[in-house]
PDB file of N, CA and C in Angstrom:
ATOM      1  N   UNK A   1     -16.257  11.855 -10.722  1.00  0.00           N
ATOM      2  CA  UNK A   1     -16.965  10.735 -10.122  1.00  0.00           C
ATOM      3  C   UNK A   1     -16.774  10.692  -8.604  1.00  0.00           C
ATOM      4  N   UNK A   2     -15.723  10.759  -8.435  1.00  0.00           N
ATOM      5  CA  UNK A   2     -15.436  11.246  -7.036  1.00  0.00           C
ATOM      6  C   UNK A   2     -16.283  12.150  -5.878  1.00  0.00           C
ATOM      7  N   UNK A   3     -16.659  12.987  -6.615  1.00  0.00           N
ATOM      8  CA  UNK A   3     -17.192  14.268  -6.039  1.00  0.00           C
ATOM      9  C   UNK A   3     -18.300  13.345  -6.346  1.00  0.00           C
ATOM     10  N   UNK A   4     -19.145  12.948  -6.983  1.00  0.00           N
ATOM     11  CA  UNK A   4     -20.238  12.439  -7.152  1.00  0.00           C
ATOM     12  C   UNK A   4     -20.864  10.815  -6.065  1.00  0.00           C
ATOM     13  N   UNK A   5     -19.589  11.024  -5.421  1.00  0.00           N
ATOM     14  CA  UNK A   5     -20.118   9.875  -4.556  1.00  0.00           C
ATOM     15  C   UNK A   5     -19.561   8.705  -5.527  1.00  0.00           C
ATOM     16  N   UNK A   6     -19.341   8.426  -6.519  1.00  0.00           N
ATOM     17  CA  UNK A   6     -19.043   6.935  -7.145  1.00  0.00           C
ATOM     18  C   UNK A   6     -17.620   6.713  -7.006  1.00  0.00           C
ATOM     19  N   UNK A   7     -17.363   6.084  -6.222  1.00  0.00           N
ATOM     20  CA  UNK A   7     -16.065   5.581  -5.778  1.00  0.00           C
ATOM     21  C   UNK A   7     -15.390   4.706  -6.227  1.00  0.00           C
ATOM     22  N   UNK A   8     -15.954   3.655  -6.646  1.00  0.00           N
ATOM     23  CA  UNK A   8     -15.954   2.975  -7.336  1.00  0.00           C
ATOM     24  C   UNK A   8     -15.175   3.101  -8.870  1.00  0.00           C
ATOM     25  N   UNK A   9     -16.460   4.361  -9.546  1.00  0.00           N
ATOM     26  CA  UNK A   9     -16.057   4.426 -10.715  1.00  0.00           C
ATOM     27  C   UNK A   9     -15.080   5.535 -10.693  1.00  0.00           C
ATOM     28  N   UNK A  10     -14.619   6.475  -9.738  1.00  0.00           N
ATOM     29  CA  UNK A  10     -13.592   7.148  -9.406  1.00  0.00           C
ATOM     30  C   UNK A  10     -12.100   6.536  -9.498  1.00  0.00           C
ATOM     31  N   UNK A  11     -11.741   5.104  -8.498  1.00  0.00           N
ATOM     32  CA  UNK A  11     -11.231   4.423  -8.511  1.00  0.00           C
ATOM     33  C   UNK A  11     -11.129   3.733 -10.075  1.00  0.00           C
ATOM     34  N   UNK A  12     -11.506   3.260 -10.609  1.00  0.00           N
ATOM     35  CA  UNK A  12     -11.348   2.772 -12.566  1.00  0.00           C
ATOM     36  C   UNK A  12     -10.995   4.031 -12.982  1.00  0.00           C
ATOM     37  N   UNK A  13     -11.440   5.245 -12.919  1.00  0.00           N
ATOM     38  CA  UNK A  13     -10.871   5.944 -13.918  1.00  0.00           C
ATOM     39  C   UNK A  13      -9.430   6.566 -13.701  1.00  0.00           C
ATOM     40  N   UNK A  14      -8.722   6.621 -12.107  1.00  0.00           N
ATOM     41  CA  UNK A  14      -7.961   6.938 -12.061  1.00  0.00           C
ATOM     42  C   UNK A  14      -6.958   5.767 -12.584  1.00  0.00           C
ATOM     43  N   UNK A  15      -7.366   4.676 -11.916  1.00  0.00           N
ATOM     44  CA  UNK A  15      -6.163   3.886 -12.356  1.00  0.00           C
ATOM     45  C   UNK A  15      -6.010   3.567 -13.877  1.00  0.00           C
ATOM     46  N   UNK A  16      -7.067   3.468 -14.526  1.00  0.00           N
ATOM     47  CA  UNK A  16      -7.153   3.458 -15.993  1.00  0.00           C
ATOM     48  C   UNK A  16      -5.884   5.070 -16.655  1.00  0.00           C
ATOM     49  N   UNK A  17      -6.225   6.124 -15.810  1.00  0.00           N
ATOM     50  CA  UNK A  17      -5.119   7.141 -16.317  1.00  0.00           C
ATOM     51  C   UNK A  17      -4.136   6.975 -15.650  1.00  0.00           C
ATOM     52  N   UNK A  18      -3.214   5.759 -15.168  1.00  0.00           N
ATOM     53  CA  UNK A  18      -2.501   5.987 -14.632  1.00  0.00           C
ATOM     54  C   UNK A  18      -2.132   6.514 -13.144  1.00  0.00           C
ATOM     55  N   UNK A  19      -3.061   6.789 -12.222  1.00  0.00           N
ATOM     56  CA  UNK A  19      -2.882   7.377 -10.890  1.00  0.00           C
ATOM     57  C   UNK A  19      -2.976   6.543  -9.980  1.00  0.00           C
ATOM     58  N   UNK A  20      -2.410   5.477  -9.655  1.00  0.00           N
ATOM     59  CA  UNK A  20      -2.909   4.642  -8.619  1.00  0.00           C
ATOM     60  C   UNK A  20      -2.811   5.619  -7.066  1.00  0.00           C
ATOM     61  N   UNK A  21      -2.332   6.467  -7.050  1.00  0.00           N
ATOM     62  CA  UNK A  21      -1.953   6.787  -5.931  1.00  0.00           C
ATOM     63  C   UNK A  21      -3.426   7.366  -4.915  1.00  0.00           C
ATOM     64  N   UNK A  22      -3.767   8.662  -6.712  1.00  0.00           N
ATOM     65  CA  UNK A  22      -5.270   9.193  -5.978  1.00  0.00           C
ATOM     66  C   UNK A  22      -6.066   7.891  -6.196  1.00  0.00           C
ATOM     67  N   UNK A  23      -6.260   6.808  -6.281  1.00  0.00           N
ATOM     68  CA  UNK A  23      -7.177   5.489  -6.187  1.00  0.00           C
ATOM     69  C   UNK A  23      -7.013   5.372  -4.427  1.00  0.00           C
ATOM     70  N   UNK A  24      -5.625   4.958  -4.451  1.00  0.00           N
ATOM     71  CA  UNK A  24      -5.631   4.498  -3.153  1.00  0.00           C
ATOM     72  C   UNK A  24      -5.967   5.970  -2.037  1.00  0.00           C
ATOM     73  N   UNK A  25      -5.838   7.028  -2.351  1.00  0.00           N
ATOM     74  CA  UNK A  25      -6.318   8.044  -1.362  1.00  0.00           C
ATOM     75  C   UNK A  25      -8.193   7.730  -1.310  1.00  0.00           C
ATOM     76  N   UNK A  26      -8.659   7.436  -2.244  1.00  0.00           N
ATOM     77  CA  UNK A  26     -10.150   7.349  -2.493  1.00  0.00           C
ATOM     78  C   UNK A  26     -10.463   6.071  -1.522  1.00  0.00           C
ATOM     79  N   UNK A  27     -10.002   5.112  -1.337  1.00  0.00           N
ATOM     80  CA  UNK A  27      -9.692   3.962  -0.376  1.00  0.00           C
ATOM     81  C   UNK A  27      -9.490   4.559   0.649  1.00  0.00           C
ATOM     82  N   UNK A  28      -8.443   5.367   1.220  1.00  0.00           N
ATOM     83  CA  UNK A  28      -8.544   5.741   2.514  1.00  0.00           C
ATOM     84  C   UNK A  28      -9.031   6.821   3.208  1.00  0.00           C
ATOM     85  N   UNK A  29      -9.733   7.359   2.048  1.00  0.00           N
ATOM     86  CA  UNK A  29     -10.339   9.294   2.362  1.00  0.00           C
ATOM     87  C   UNK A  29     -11.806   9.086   2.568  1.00  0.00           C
ATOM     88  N   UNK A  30     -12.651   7.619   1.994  1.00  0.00           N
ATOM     89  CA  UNK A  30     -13.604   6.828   1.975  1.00  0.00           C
ATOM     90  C   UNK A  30     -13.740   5.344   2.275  1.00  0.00           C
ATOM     91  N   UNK A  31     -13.890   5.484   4.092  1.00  0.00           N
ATOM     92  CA  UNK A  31     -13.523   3.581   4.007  1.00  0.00           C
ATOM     93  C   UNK A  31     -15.207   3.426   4.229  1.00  0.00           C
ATOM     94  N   UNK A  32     -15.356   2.298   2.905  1.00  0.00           N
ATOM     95  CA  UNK A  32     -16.235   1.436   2.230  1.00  0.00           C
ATOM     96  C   UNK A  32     -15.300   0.119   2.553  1.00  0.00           C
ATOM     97  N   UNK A  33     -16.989  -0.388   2.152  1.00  0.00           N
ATOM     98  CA  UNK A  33     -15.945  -2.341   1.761  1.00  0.00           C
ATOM     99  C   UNK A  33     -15.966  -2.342   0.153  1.00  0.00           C
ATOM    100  N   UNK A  34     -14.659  -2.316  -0.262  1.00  0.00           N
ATOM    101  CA  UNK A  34     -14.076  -2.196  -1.658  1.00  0.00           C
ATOM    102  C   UNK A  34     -13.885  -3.810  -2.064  1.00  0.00           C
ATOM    103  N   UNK A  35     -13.977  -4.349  -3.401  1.00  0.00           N
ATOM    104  CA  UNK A  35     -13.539  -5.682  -3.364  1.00  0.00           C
ATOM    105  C   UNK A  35     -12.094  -5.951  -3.300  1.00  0.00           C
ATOM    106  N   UNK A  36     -11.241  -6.876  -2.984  1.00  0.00           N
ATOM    107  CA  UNK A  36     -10.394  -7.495  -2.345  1.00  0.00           C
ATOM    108  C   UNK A  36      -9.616  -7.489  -3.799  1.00  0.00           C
ATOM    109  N   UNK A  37     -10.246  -7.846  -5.086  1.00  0.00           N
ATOM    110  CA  UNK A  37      -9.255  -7.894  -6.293  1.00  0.00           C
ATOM    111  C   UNK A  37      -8.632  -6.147  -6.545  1.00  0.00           C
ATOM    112  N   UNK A  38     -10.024  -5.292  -6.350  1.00  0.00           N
ATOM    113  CA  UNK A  38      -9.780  -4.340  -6.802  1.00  0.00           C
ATOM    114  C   UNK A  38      -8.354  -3.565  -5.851  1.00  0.00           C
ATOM    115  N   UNK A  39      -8.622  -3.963  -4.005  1.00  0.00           N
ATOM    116  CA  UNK A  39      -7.603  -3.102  -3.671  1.00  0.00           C
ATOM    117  C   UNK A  39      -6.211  -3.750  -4.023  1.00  0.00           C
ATOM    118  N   UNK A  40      -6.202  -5.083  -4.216  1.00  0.00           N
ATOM    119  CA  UNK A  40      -4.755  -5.808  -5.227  1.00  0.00           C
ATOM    120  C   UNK A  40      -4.365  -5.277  -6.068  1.00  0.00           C
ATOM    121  N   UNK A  41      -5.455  -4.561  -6.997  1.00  0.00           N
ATOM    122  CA  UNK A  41      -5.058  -4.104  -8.001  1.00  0.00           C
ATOM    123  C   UNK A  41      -4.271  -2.187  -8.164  1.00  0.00           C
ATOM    124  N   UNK A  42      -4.903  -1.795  -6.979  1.00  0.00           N
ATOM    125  CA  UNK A  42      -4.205  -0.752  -6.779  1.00  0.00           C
ATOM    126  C   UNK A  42      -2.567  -0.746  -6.006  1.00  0.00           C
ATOM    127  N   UNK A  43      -2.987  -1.534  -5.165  1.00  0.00           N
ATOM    128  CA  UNK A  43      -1.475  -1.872  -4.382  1.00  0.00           C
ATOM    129  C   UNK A  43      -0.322  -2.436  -5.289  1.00  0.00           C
ATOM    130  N   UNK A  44      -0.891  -3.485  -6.319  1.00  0.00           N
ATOM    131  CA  UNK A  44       0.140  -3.386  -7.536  1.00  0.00           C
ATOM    132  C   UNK A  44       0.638  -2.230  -8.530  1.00  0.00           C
ATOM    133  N   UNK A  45      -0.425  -1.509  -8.921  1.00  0.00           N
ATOM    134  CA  UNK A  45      -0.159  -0.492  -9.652  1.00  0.00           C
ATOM    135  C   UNK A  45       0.961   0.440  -8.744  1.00  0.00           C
ATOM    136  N   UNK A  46       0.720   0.715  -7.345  1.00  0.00           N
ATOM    137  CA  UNK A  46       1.669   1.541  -6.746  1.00  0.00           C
ATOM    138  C   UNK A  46       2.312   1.012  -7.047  1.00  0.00           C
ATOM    139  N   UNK A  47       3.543  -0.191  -6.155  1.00  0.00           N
ATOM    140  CA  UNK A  47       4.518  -0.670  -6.433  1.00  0.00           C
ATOM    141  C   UNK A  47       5.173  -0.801  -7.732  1.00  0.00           C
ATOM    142  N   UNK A  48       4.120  -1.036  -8.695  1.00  0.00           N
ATOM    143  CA  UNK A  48       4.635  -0.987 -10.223  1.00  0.00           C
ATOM    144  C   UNK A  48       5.087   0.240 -10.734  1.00  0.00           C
ATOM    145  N   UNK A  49       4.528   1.638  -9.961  1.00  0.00           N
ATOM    146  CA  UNK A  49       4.838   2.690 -10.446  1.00  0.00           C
ATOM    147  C   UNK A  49       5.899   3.311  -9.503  1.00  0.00           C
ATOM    148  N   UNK A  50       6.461   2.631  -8.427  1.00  0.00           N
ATOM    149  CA  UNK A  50       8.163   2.738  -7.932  1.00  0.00           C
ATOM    150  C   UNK A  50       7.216   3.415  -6.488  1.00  0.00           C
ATOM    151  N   UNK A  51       6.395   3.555  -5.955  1.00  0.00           N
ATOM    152  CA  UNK A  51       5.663   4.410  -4.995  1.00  0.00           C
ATOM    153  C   UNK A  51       5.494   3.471  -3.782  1.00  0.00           C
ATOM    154  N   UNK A  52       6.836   2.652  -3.570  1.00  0.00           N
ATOM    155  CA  UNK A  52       6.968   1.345  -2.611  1.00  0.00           C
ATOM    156  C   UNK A  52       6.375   1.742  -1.219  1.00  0.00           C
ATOM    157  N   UNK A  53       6.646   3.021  -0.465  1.00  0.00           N
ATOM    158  CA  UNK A  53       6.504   3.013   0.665  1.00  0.00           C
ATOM    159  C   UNK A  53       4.611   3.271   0.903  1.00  0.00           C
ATOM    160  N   UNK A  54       4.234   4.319  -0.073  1.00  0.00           N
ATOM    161  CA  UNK A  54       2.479   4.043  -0.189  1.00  0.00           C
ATOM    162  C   UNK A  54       1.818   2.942  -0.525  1.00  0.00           C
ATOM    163  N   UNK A  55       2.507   1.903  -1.464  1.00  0.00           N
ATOM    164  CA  UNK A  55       2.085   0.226  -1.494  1.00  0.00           C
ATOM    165  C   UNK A  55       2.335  -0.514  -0.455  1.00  0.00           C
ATOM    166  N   UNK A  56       3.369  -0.052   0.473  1.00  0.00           N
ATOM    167  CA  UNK A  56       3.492  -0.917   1.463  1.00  0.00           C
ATOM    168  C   UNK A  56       2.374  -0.664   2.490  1.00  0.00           C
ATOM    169  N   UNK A  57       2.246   0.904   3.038  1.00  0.00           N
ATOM    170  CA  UNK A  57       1.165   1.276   3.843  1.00  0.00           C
ATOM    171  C   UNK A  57      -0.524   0.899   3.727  1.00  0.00           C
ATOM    172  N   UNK A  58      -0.899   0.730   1.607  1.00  0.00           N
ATOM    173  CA  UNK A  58      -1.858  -0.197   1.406  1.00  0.00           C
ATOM    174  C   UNK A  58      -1.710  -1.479   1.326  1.00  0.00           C
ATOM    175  N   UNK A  59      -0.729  -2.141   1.357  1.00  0.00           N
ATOM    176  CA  UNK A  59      -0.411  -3.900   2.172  1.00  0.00           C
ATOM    177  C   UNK A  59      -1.232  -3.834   3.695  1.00  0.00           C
ATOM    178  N   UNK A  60      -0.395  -2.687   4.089  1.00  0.00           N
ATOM    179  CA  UNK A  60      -0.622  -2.888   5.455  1.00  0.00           C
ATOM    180  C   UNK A  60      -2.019  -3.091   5.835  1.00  0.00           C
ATOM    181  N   UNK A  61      -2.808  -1.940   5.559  1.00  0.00           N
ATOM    182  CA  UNK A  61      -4.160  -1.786   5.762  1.00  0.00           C
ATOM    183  C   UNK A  61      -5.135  -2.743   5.609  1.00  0.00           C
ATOM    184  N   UNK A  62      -4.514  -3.602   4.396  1.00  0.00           N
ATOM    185  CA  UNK A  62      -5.268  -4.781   3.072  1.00  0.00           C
ATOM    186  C   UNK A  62      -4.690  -5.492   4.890  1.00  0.00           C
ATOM    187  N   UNK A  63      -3.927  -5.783   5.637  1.00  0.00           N
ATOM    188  CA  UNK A  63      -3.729  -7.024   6.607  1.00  0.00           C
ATOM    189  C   UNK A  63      -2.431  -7.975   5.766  1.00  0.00           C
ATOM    190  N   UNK A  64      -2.067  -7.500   4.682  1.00  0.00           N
ATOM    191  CA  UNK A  64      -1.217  -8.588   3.871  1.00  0.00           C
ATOM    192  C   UNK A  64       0.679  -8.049   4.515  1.00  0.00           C
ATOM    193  N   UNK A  65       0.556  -9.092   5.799  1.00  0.00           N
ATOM    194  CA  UNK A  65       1.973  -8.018   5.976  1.00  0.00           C
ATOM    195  C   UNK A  65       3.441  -8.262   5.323  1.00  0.00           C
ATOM    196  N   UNK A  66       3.199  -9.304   4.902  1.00  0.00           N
ATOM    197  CA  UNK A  66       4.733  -9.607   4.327  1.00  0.00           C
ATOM    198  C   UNK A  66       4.493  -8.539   3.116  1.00  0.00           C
ATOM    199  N   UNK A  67       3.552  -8.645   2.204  1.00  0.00           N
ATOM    200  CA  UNK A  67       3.773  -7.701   0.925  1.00  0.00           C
ATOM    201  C   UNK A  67       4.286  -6.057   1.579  1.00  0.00           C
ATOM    202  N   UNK A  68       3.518  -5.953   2.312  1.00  0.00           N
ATOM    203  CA  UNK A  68       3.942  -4.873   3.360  1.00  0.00           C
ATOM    204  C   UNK A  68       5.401  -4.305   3.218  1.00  0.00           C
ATOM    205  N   UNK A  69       6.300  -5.260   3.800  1.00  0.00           N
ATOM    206  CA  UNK A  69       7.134  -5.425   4.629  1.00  0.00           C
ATOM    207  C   UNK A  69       8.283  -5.162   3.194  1.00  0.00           C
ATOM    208  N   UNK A  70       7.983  -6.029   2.242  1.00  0.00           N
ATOM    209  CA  UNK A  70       8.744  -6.420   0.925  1.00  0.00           C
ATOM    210  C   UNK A  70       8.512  -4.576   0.408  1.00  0.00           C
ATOM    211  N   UNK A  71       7.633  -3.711   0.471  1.00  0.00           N
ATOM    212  CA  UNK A  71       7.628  -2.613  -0.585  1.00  0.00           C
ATOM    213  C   UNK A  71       8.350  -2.273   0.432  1.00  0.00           C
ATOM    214  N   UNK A  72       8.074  -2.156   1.490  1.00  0.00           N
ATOM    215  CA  UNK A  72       8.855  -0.785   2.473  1.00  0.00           C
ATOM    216  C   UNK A  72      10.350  -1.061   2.477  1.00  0.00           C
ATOM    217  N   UNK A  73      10.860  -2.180   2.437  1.00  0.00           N
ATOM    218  CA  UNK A  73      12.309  -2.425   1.830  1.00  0.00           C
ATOM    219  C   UNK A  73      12.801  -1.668   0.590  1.00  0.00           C
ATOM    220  N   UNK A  74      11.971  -2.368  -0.547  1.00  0.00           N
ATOM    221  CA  UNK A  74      11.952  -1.971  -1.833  1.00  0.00           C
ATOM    222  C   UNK A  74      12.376  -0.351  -1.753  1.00  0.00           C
ATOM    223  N   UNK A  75      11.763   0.232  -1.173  1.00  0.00           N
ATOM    224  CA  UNK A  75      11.450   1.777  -1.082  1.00  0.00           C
ATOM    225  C   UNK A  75      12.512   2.073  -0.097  1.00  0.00           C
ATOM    226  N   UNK A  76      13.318   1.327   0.591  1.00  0.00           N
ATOM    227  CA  UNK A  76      14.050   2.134   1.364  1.00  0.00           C
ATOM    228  C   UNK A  76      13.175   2.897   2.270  1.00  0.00           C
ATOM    229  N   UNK A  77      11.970   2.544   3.015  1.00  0.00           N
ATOM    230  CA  UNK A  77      11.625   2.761   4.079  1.00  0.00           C
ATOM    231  C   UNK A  77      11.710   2.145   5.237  1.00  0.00           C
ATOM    232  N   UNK A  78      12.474   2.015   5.527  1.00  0.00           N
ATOM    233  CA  UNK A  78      13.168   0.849   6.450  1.00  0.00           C
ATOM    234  C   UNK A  78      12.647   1.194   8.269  1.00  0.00           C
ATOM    235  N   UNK A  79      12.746   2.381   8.199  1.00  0.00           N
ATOM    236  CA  UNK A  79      11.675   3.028   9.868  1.00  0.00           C
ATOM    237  C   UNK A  79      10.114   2.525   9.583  1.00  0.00           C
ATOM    238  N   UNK A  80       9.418   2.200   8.601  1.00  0.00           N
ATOM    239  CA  UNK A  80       7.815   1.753   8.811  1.00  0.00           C
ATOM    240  C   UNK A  80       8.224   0.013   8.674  1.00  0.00           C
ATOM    241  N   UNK A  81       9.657  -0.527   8.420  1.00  0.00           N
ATOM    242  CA  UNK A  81       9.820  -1.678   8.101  1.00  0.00           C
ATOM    243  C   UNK A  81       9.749  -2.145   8.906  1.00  0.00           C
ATOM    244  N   UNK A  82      10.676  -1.681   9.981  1.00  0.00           N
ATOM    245  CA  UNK A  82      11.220  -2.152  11.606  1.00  0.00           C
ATOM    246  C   UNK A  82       9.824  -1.788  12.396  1.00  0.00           C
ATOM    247  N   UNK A  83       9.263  -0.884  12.195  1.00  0.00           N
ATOM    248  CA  UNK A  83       8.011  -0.868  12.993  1.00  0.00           C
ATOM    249  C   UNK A  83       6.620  -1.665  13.049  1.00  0.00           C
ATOM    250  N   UNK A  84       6.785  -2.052  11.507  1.00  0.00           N
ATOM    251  CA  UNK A  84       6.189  -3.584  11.193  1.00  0.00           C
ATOM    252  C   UNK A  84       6.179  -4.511  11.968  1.00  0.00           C
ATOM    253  N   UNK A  85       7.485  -4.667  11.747  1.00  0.00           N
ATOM    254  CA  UNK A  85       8.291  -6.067  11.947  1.00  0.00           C
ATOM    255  C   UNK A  85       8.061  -6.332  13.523  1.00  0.00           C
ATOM    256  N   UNK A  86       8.478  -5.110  14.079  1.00  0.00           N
ATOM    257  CA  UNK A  86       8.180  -5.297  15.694  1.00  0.00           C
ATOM    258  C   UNK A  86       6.788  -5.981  15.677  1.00  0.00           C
ATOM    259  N   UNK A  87       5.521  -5.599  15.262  1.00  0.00           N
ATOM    260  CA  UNK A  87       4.363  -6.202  15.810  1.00  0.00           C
ATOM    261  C   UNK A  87       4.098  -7.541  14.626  1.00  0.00           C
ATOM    262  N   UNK A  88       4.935  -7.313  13.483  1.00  0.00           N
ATOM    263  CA  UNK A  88       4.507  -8.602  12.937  1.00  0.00           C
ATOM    264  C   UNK A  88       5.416  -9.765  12.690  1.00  0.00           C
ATOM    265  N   UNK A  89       6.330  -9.371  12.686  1.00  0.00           N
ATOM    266  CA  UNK A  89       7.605 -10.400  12.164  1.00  0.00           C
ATOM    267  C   UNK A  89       8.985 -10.195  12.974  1.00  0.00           C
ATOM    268  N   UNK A  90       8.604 -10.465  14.543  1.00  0.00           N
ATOM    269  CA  UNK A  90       9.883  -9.591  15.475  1.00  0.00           C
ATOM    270  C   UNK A  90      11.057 -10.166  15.403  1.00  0.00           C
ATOM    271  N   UNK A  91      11.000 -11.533  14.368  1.00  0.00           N
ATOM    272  CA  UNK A  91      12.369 -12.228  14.700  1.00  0.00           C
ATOM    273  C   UNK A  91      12.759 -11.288  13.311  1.00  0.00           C
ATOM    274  N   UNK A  92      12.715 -10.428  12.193  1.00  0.00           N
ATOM    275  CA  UNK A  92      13.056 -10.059  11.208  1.00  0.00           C
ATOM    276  C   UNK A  92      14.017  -8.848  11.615  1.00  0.00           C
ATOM    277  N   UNK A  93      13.745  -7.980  12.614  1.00  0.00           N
ATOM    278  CA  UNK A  93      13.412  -6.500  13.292  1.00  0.00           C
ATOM    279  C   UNK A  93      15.373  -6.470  13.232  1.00  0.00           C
ATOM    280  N   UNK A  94      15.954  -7.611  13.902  1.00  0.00           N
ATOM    281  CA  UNK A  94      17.351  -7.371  13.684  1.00  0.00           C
ATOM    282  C   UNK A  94      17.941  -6.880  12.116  1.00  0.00           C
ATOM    283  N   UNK A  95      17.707  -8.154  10.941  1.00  0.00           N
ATOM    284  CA  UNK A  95      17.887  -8.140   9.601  1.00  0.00           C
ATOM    285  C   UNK A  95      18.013  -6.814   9.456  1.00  0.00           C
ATOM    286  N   UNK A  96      16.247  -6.484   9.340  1.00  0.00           N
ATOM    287  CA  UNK A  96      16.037  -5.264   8.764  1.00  0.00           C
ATOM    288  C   UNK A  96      16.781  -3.664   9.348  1.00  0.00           C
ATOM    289  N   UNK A  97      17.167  -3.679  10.615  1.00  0.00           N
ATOM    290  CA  UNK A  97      17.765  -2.666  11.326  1.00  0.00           C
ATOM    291  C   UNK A  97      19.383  -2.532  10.763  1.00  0.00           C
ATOM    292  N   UNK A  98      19.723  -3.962  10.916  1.00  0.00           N
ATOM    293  CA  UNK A  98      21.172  -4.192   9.842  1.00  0.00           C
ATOM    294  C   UNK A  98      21.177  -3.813   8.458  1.00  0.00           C
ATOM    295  N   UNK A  99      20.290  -3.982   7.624  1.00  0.00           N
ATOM    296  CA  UNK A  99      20.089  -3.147   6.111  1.00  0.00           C
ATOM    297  C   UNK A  99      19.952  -1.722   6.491  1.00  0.00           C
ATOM    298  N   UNK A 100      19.169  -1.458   7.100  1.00  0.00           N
ATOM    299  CA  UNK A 100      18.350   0.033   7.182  1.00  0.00           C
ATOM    300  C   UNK A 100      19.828   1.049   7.829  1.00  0.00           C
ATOM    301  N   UNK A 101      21.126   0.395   8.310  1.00  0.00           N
ATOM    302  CA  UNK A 101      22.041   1.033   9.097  1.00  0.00           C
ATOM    303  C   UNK A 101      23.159   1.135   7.888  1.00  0.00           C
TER     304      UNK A 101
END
């Protein structure tokens, strides 16, 4: 489906088998306006499938920065945390530099 241009239905079938990951590459390898439940629904599936620091980077994109901020912890990505944090949450940037050390 993919190859076929349906992105859409590319996106359902991966996540239906389990792949949220190639979903969310189809999201960023093709920027369309996708609906707002559907990219929720991939950004959960990452995180649900332990893939914190690629759920955080689709937080990011989605504009949702705290969810953001929460996977890249989760994940022990703590360098895209602090780099966040600088432009979104600068009073956090200490916290997180103190975990991340």
């Amino acid at each position: 489906k993919e190859n076929e241009g349906d992105f859409l239905a590319a996106i359902s079938l991966y996540l239906k088998g389990g792949l949220p990951a190639k979903a969310a590459n189809v999201v960023f390898n093709y920027n369309m306006s996708y609906p707002q439940d559907l990219l929720e629904k991939i950004a959960f599936q990452l995180s649900q499938s332990g893939m914190f620091e690629k759920a955080g980077e689709f937080y990011e994109q989605m504009d949702m920065l705290q969810r953001a901020l929460d996977c890249y912890c989760k994940g022990n990505a703590f360098g895209k945390a602090v780099e966040l944090a600088k432009k979104a949450e600068p009073r956090f940037v200490v916290t997180l530099e103190e975990k991340w050390g």
